[in-house]
N, C-alpha and C. Protein backbone atom coordinates (compact mmCIF):
# COMPACT_ATOMS: atom_id res chain seq x y z
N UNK A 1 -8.03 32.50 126.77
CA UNK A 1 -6.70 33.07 126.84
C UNK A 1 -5.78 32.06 127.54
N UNK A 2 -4.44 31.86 126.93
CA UNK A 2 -3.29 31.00 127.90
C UNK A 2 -2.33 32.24 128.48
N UNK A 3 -2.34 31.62 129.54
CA UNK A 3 -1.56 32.70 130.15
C UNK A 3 0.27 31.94 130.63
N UNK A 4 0.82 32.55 130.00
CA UNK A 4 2.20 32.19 129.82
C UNK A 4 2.93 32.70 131.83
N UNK A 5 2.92 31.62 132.53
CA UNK A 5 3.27 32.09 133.67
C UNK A 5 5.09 32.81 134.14
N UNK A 6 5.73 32.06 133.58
CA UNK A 6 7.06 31.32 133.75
C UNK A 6 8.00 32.00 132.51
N UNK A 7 7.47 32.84 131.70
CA UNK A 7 8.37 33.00 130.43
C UNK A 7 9.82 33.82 130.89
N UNK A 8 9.35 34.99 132.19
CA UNK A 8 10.57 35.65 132.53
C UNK A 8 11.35 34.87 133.82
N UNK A 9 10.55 34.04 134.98
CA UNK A 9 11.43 33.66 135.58
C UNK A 9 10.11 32.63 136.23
N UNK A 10 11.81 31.72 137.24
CA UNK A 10 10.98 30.28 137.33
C UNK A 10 9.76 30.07 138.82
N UNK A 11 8.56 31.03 138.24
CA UNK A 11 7.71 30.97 139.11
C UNK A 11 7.37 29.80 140.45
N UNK A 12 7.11 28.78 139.66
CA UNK A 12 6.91 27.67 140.63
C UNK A 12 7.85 27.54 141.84
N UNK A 13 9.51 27.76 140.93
CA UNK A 13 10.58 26.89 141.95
C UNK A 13 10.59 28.24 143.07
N UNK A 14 10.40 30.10 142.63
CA UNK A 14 11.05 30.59 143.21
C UNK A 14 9.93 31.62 143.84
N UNK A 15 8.28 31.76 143.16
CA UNK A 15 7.75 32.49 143.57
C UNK A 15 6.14 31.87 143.70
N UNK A 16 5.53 30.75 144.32
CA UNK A 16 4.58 30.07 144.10
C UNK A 16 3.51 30.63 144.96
N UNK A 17 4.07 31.28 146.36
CA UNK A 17 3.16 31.96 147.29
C UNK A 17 2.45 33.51 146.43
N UNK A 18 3.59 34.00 145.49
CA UNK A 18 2.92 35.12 145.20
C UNK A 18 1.97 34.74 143.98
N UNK A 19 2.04 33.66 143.09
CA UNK A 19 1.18 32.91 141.74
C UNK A 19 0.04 32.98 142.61
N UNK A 20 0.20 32.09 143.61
CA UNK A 20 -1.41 31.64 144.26
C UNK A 20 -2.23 32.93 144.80
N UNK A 21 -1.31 33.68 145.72
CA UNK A 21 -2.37 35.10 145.57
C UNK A 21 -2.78 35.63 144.82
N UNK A 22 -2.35 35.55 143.38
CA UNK A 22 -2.73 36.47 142.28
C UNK A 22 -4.08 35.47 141.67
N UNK A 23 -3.86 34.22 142.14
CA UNK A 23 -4.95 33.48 141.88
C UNK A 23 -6.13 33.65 142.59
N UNK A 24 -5.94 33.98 144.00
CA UNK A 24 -7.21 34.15 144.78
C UNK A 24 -7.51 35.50 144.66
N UNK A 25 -6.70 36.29 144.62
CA UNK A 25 -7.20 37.85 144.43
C UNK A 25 -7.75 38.04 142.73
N UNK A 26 -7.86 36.79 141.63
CA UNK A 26 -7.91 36.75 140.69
C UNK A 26 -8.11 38.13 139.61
N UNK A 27 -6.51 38.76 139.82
CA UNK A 27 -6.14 39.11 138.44
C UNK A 27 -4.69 39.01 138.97
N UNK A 28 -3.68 39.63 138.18
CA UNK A 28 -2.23 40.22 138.01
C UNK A 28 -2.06 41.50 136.80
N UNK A 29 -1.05 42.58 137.75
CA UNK A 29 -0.55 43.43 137.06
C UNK A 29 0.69 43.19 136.06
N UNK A 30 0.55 43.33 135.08
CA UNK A 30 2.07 42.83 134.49
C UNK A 30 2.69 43.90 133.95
N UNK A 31 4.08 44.50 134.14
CA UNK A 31 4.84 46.01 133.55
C UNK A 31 5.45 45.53 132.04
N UNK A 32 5.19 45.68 131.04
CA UNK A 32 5.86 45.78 129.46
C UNK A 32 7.11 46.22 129.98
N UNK A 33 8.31 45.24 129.78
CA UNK A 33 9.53 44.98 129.39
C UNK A 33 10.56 45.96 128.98
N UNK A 34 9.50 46.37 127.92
CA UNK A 34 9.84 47.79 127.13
C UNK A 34 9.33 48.55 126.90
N UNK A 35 8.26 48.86 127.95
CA UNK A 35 7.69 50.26 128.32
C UNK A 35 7.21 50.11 129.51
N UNK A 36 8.34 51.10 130.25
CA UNK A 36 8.31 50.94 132.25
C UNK A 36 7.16 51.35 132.48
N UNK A 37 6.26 52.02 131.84
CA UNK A 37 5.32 52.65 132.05
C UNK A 37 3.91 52.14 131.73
N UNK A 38 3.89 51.50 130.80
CA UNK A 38 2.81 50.61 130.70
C UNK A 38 2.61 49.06 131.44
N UNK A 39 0.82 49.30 132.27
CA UNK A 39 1.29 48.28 133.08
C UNK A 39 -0.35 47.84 132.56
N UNK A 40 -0.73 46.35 132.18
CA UNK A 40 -1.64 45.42 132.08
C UNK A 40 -2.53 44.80 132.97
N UNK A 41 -3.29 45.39 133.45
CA UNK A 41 -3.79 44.24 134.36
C UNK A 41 -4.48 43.36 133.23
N UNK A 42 -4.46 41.87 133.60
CA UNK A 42 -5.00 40.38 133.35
C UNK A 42 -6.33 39.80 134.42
N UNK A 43 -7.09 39.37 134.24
CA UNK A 43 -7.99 39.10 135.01
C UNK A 43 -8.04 37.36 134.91
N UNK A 44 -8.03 36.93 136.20
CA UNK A 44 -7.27 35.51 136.17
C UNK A 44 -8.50 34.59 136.70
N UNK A 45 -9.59 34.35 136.03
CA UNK A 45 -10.43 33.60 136.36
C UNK A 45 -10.98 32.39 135.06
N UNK A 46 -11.58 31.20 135.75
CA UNK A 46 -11.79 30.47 134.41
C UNK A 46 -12.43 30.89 133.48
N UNK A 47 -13.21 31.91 133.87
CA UNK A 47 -14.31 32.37 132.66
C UNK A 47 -13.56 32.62 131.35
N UNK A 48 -12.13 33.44 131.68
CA UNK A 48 -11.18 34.00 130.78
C UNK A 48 -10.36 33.02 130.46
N UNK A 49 -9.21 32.44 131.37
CA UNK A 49 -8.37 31.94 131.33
C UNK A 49 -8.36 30.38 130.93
N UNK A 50 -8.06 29.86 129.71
CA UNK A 50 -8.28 28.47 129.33
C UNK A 50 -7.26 27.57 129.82
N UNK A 51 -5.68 28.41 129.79
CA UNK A 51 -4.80 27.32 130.62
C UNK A 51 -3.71 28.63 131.07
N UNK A 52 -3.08 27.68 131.74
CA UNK A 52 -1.84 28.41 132.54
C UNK A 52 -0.43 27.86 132.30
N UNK A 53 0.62 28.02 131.63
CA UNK A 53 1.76 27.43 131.67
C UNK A 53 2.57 27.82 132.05
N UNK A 54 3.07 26.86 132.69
CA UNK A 54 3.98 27.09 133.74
C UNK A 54 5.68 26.34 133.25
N UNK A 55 6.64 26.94 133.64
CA UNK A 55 7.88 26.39 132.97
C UNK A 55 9.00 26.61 134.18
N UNK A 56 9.35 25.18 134.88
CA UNK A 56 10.75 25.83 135.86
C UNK A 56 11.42 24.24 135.98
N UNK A 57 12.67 24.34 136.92
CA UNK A 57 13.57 23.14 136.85
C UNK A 57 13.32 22.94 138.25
N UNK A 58 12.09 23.18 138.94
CA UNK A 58 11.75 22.79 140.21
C UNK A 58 10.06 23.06 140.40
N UNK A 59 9.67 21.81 140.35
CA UNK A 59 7.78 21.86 140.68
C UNK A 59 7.31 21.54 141.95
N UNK A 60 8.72 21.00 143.16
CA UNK A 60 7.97 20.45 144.38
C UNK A 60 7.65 22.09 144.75
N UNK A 61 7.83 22.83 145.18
CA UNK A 61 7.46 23.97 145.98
C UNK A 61 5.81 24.16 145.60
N UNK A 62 5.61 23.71 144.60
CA UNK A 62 4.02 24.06 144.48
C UNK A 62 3.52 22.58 144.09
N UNK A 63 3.75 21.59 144.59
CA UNK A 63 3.01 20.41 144.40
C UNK A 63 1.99 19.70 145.46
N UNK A 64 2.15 20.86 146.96
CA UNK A 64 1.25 20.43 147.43
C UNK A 64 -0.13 21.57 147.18
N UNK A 65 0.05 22.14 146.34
CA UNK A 65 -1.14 23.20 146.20
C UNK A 65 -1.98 22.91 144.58
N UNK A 66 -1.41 21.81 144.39
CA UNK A 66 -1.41 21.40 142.57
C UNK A 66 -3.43 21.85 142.78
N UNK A 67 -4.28 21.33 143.28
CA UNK A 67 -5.40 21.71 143.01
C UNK A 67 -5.95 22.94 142.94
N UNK A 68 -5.44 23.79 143.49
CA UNK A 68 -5.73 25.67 142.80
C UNK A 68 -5.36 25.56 141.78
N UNK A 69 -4.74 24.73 140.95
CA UNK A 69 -4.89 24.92 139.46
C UNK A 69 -5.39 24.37 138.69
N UNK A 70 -5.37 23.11 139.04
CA UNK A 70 -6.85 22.26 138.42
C UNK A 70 -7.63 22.84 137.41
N UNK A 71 -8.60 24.11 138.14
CA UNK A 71 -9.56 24.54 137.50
C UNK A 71 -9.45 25.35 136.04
N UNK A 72 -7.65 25.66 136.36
CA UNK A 72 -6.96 26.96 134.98
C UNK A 72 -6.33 25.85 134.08
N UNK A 73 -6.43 24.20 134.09
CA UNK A 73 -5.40 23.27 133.13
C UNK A 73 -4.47 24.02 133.40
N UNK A 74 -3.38 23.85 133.72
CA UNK A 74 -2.44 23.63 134.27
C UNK A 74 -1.27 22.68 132.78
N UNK A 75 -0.57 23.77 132.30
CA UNK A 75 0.57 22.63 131.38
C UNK A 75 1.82 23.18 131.74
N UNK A 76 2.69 22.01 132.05
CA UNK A 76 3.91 22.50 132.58
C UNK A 76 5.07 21.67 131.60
N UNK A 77 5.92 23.01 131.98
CA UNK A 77 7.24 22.47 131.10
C UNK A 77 8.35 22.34 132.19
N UNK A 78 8.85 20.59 132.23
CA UNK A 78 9.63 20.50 133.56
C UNK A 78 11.42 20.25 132.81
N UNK A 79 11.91 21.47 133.11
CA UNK A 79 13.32 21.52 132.60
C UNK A 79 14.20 20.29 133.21
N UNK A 80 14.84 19.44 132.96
CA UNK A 80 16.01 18.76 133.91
C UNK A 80 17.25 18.64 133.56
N UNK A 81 18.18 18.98 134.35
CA UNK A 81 19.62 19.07 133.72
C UNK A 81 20.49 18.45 134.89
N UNK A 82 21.42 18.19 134.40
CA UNK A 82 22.71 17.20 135.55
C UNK A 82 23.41 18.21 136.21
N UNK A 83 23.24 19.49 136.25
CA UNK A 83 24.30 20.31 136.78
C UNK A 83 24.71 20.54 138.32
N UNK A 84 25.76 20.49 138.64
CA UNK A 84 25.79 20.64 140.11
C UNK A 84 25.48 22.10 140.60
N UNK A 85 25.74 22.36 142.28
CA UNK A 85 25.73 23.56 143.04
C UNK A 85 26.30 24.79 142.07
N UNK A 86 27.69 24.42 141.71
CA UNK A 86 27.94 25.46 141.18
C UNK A 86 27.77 26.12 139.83
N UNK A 87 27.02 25.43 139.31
CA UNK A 87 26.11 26.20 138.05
C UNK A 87 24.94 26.34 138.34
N UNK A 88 23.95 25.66 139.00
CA UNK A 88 22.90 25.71 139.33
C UNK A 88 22.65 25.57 140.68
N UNK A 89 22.48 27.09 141.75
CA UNK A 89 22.72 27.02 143.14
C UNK A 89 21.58 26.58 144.01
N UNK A 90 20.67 27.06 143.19
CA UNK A 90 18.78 26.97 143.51
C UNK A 90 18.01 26.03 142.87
N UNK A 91 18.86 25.22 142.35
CA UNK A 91 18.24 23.60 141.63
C UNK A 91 18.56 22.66 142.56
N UNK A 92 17.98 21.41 142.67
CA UNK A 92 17.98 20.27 143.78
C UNK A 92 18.48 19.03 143.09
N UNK A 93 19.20 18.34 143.18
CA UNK A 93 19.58 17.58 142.06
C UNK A 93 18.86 17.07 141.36
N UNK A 94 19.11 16.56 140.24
CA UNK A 94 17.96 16.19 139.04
C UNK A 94 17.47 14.74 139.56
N UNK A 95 18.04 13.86 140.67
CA UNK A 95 17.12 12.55 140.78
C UNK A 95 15.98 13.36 141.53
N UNK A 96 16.42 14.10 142.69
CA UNK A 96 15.36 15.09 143.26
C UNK A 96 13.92 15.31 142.47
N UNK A 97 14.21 16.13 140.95
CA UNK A 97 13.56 17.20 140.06
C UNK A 97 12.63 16.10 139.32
N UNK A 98 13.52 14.34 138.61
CA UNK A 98 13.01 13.48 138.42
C UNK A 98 11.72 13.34 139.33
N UNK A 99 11.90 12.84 140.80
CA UNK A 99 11.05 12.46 141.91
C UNK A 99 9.71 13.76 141.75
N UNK A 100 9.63 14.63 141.98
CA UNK A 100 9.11 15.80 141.57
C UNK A 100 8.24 15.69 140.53
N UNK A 101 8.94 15.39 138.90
CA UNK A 101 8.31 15.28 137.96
C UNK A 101 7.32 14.41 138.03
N UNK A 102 7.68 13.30 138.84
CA UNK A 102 6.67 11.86 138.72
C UNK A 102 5.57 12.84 139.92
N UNK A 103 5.83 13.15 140.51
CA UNK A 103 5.15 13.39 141.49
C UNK A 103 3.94 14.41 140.58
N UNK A 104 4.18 15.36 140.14
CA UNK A 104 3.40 16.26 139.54
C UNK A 104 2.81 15.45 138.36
N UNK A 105 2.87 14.64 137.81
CA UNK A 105 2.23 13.63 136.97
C UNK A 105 1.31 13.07 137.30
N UNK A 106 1.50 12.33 138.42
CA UNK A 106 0.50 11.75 139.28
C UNK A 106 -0.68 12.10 139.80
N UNK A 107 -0.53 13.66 140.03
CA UNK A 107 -1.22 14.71 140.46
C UNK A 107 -2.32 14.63 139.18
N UNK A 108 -1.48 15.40 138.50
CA UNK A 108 -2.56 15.70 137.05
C UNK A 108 -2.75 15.26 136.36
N UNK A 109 -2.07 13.91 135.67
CA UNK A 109 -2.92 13.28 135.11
C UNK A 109 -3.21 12.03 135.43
């Protein structure tokens, strides 16, 4: 199974402490979108899980923990855009996001 981390919002940049618990407590509950009421648990271990993708316009917040993922492959989609503060308040500038990218490269491959 790939488990799509990042599709509703940008995990890494904004929620990486709660990813990694769901990693050590290995599963996550997930609520259907469009049914408040139906809720999924996922069971988050390698036996199951073949990769994890991850998608945000900020990877340092979880680049010193890059080896808890190791074991799930790990494919990331690293957004970069020129925008300043006031379109993007919670982005770091893109030479920043650049520095980052290399950095998480280095890491994994």
């Amino acid at each position: 199974m790939i488990i799509n981390v990042s599709a509703r919002t940008d995990i890494p940049n904004y929620y990486g402490d709660w990813l990694f618990s769901r990693l050590e407590e290995g599963y996550v509950l997930v609520r259907n979108p469009y049914s408040y009421h139906q809720v999924t648990r996922y069971e988050l271990n390698t036996d199951v899980v073949d990769s994890i993708v991850l998608w945000t316009k900020n990877p340092a917040p979880i680049l010193d923990r890059l080896e808890q993922l190791k074991p799930f492959h790990p494919y990331f989609f690293v957004t970069i855009t020129p925008y300043d503060k006031e379109i993007e308040k919670q982005v770091p500038p893109y030479q920043e996001v650049i520095e980052s990218f290399h950095s998480l490269c280095d890491q994994l491959y």
